[in-house]
Protein backbone atom coordinates (compact mmCIF):
# COMPACT_ATOMS: atom_id res chain seq x y z
CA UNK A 1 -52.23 -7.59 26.83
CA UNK A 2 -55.12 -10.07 27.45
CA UNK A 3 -54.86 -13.64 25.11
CA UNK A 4 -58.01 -14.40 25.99
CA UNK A 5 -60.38 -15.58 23.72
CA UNK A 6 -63.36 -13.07 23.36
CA UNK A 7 -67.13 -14.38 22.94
CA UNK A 8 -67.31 -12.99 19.81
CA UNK A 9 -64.85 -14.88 18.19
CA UNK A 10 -67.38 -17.94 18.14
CA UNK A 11 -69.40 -16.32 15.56
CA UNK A 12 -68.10 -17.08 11.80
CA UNK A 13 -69.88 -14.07 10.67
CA UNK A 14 -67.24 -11.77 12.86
CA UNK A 15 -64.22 -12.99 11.12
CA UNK A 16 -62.11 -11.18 8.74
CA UNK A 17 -59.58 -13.77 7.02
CA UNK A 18 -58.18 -11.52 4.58
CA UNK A 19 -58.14 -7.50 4.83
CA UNK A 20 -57.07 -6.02 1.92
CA UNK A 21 -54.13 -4.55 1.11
CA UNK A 22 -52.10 -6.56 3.27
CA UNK A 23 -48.06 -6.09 3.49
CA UNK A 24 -45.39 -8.02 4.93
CA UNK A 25 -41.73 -6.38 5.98
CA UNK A 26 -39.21 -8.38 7.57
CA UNK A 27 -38.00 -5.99 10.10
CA UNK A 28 -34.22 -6.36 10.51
CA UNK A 29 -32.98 -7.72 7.26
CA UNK A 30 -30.66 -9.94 9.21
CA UNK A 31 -33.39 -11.33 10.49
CA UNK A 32 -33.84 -14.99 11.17
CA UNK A 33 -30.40 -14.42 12.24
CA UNK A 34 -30.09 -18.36 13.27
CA UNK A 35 -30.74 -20.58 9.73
CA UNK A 36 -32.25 -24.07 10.05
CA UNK A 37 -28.79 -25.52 9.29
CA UNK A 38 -24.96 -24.64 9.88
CA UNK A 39 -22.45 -24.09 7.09
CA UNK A 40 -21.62 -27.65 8.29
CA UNK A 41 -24.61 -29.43 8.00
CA UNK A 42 -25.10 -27.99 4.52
CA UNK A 43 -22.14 -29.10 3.03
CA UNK A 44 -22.74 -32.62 4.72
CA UNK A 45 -26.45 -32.57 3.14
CA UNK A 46 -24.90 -31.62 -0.35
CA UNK A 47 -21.85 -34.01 0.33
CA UNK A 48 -19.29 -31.53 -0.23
CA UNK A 49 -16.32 -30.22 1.53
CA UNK A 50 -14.19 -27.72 1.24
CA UNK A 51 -11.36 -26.00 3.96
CA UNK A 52 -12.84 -23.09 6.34
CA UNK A 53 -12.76 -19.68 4.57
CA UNK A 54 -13.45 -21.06 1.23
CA UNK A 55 -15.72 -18.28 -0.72
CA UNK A 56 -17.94 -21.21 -1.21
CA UNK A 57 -18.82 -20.59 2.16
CA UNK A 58 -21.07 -17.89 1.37
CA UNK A 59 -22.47 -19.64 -1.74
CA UNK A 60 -24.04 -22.45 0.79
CA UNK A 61 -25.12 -20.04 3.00
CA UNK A 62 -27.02 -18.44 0.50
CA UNK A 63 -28.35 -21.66 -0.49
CA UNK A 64 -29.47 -22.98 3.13
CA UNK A 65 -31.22 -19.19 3.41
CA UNK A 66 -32.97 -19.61 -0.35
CA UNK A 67 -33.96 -23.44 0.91
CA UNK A 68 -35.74 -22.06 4.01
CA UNK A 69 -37.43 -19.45 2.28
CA UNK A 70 -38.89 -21.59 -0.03
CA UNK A 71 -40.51 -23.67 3.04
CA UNK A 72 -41.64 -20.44 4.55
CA UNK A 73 -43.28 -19.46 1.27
CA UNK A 74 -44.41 -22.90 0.33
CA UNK A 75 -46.09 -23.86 4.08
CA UNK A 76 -46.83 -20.45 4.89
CA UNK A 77 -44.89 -20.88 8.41
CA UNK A 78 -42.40 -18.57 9.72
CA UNK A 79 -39.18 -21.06 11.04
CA UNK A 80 -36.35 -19.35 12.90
CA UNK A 81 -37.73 -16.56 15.23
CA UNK A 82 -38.38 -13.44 12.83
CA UNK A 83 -40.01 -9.82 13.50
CA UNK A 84 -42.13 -8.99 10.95
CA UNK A 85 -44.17 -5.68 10.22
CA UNK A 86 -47.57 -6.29 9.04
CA UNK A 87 -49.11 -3.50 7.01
CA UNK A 88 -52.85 -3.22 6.65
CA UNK A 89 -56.02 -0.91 5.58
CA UNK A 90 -58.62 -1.67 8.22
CA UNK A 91 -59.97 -4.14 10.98
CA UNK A 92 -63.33 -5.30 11.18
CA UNK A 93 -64.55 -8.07 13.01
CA UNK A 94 -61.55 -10.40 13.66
CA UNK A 95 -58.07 -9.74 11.81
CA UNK A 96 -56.34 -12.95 10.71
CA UNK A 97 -52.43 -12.86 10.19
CA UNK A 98 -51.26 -13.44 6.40
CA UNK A 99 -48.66 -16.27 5.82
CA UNK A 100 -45.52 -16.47 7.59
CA UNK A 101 -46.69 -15.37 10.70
CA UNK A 102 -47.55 -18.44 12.39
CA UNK A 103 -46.08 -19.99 15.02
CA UNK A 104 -47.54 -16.81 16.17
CA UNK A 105 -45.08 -16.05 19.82
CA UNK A 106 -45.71 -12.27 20.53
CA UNK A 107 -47.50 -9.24 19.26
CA UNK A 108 -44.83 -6.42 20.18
CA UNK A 109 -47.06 -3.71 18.72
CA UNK A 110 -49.92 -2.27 16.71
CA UNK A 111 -49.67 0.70 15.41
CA UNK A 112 -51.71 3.22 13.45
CA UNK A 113 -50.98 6.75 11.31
CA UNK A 114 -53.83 9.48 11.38
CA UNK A 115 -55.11 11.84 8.87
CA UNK A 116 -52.48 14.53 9.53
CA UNK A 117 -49.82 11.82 9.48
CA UNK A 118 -49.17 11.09 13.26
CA UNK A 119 -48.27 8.19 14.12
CA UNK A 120 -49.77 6.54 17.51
CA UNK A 121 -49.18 3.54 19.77
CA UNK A 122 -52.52 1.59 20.00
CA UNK A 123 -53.55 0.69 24.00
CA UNK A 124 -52.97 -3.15 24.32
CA UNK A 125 -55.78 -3.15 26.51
CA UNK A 126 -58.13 -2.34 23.09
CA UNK A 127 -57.06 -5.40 21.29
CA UNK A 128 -57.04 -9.08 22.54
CA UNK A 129 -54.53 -11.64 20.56
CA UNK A 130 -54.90 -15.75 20.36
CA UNK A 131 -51.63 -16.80 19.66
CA UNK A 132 -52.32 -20.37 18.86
CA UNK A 133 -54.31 -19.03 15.66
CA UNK A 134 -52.40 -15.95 15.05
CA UNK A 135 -55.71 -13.71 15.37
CA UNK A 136 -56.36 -10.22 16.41
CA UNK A 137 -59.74 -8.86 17.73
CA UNK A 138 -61.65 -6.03 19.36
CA UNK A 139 -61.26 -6.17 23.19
CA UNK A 140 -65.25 -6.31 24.62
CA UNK A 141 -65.38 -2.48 25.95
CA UNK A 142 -63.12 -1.32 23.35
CA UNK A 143 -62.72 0.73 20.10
CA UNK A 144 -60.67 1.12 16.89
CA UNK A 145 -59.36 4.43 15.98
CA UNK A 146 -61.56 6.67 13.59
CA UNK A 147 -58.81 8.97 12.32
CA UNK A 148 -56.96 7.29 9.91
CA UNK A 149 -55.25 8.21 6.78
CA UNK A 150 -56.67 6.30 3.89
CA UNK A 151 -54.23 3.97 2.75
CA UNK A 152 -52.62 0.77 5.10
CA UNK A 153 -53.20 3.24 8.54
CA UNK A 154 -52.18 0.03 10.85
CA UNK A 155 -48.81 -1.24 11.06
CA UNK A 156 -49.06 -4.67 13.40
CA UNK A 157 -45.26 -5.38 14.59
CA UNK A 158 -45.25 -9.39 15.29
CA UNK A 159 -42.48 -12.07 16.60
CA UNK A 160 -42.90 -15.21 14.42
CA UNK A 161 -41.78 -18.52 13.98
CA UNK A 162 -39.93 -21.47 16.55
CA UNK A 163 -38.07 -19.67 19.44
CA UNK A 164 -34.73 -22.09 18.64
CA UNK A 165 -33.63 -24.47 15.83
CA UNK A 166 -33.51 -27.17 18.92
CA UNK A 167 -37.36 -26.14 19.09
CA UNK A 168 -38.16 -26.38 15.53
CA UNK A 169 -36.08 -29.57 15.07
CA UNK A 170 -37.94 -31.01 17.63
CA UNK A 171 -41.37 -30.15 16.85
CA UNK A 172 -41.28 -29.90 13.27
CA UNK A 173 -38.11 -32.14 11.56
CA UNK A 174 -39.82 -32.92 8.86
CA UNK A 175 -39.85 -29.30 7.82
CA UNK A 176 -35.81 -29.44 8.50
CA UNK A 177 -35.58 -32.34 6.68
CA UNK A 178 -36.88 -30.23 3.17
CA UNK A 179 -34.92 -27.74 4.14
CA UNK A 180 -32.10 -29.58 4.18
CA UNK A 181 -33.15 -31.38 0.61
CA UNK A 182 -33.72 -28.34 -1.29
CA UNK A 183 -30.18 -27.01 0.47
CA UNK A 184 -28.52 -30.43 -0.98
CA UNK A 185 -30.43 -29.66 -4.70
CA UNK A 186 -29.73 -26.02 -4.76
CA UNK A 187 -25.59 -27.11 -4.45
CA UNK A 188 -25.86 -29.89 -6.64
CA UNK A 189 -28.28 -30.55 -9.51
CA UNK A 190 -29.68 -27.21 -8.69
CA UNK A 191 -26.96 -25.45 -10.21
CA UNK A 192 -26.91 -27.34 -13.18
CA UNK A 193 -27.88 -24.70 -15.39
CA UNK A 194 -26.03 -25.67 -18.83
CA UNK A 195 -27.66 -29.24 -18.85
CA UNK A 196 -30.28 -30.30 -21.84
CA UNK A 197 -32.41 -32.43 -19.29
CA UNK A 198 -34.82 -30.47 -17.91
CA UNK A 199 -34.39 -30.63 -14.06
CA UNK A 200 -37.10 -30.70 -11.05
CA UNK A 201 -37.39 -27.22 -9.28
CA UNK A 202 -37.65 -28.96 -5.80
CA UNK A 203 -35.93 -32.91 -5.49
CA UNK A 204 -37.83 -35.47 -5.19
CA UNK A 205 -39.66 -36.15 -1.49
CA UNK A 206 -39.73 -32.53 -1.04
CA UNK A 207 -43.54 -31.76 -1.36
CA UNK A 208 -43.84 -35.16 0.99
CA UNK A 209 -42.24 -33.72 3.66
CA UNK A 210 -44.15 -30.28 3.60
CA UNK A 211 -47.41 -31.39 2.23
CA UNK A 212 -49.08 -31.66 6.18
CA UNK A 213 -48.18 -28.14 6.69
CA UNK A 214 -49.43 -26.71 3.08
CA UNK A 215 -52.71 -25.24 4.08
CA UNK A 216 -55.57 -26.56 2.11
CA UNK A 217 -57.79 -24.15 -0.05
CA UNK A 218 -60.96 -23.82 0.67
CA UNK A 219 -63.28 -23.13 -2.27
């Protein structure tokens, strides 16, 4: 597979930013299978401690997994290394990846299902991927398949996110850092579900520390 960057893609008027009827499937659902932070560092971020084996060892797993979703869904950025199966109705012009699939580190696949319901392996040499915008294009030379059932025909298989936590600690702490936050609020105040005050969804410095990765909306 080429990474390349075509001509084409200098032209605006080529680009597709949002295809419709776009689905994302995590592949494995034990996938990232390496969180942002250890059992450890959890319960030193919530300041709680507890002996090995405890069944609250699950509950602050659970809590450092719901804490790094809600980054993923909140900067649109995939953090441990995930596989994800993108799902989508057509390409034309250039194919932008939805959230969560940037960093962008492989495409494994792209797929498509025909009319009759066959499923085929698209030639890499078609297609040409940037990784550093997580964009898909038309090789020059190449086409798209014509046969294709009616309804999300391509499936786009994709490796996502930092390669290690070392990596994503290094490059991006302040993205640890609100995962680590929302861990220590999610344990603590989080859970304080009988209280009359009304309490913050996310603690506060949270949106600080994600707000240079929240992409901005264009109008």
């Amino acid at each position: 597979m080429s990474f390349l960057q075509p001509p084409f893609w200098a032209s605006t008027g080529s680009r597709l930013t949002a295809p419709h009827a776009v689905s994302v499937r995590v592949v494995d659902p034990l996938v990232p299978l390496v969180e942002p932070l250890t059992l450890a560092q959890g319960k030193l971020r919530a300041g709680l401690e507890w002996t090995a084996g405890d069944p609250r060892d699950d509950l602050m797993l659970g809590f450092i997994s719901a804490a790094r979703s809600k980054v993923e869904q909140d900067t649109g950025l995939a953090l441990p290394l995930q596989t994800r199966d993108v799902f989508f109705d057509a390409i034309s012009g250039v194919l932008t990846l939805p959230a969560q699939s940037t960093p962008l580190q492989s495409v494994t696949s792209l797929t498509y299902t025909d009319s009759a319901g066959v499923d085929h392996v698209v030639d890499p040499a078609t297609y040409v991927v940037d990784l550093a915008s997580g964009r898909l294009g038309l090789a020059l030379g190449g086409a798209w398949p014509t046969d294709l059932r009616p309804f999300q025909p391509y499936v786009l298989r994709i490796v996502s996110g930092w390669p290690t936590v070392a990596a994503l600690t290094a490059e991006a702490p302040l993205l640890v850092q609100a995962v680590g936050l929302l861990t220590a609020h999610y344990a603590t105040l989080g859970r304080d579900l009988a209280s009359p005050e009304a309490l913050a969804a996310v603690p506060q410095g949270y949106d600080d520390l994600i707000s240079s990765y929240v992409p901005v909306v264009v109008p």
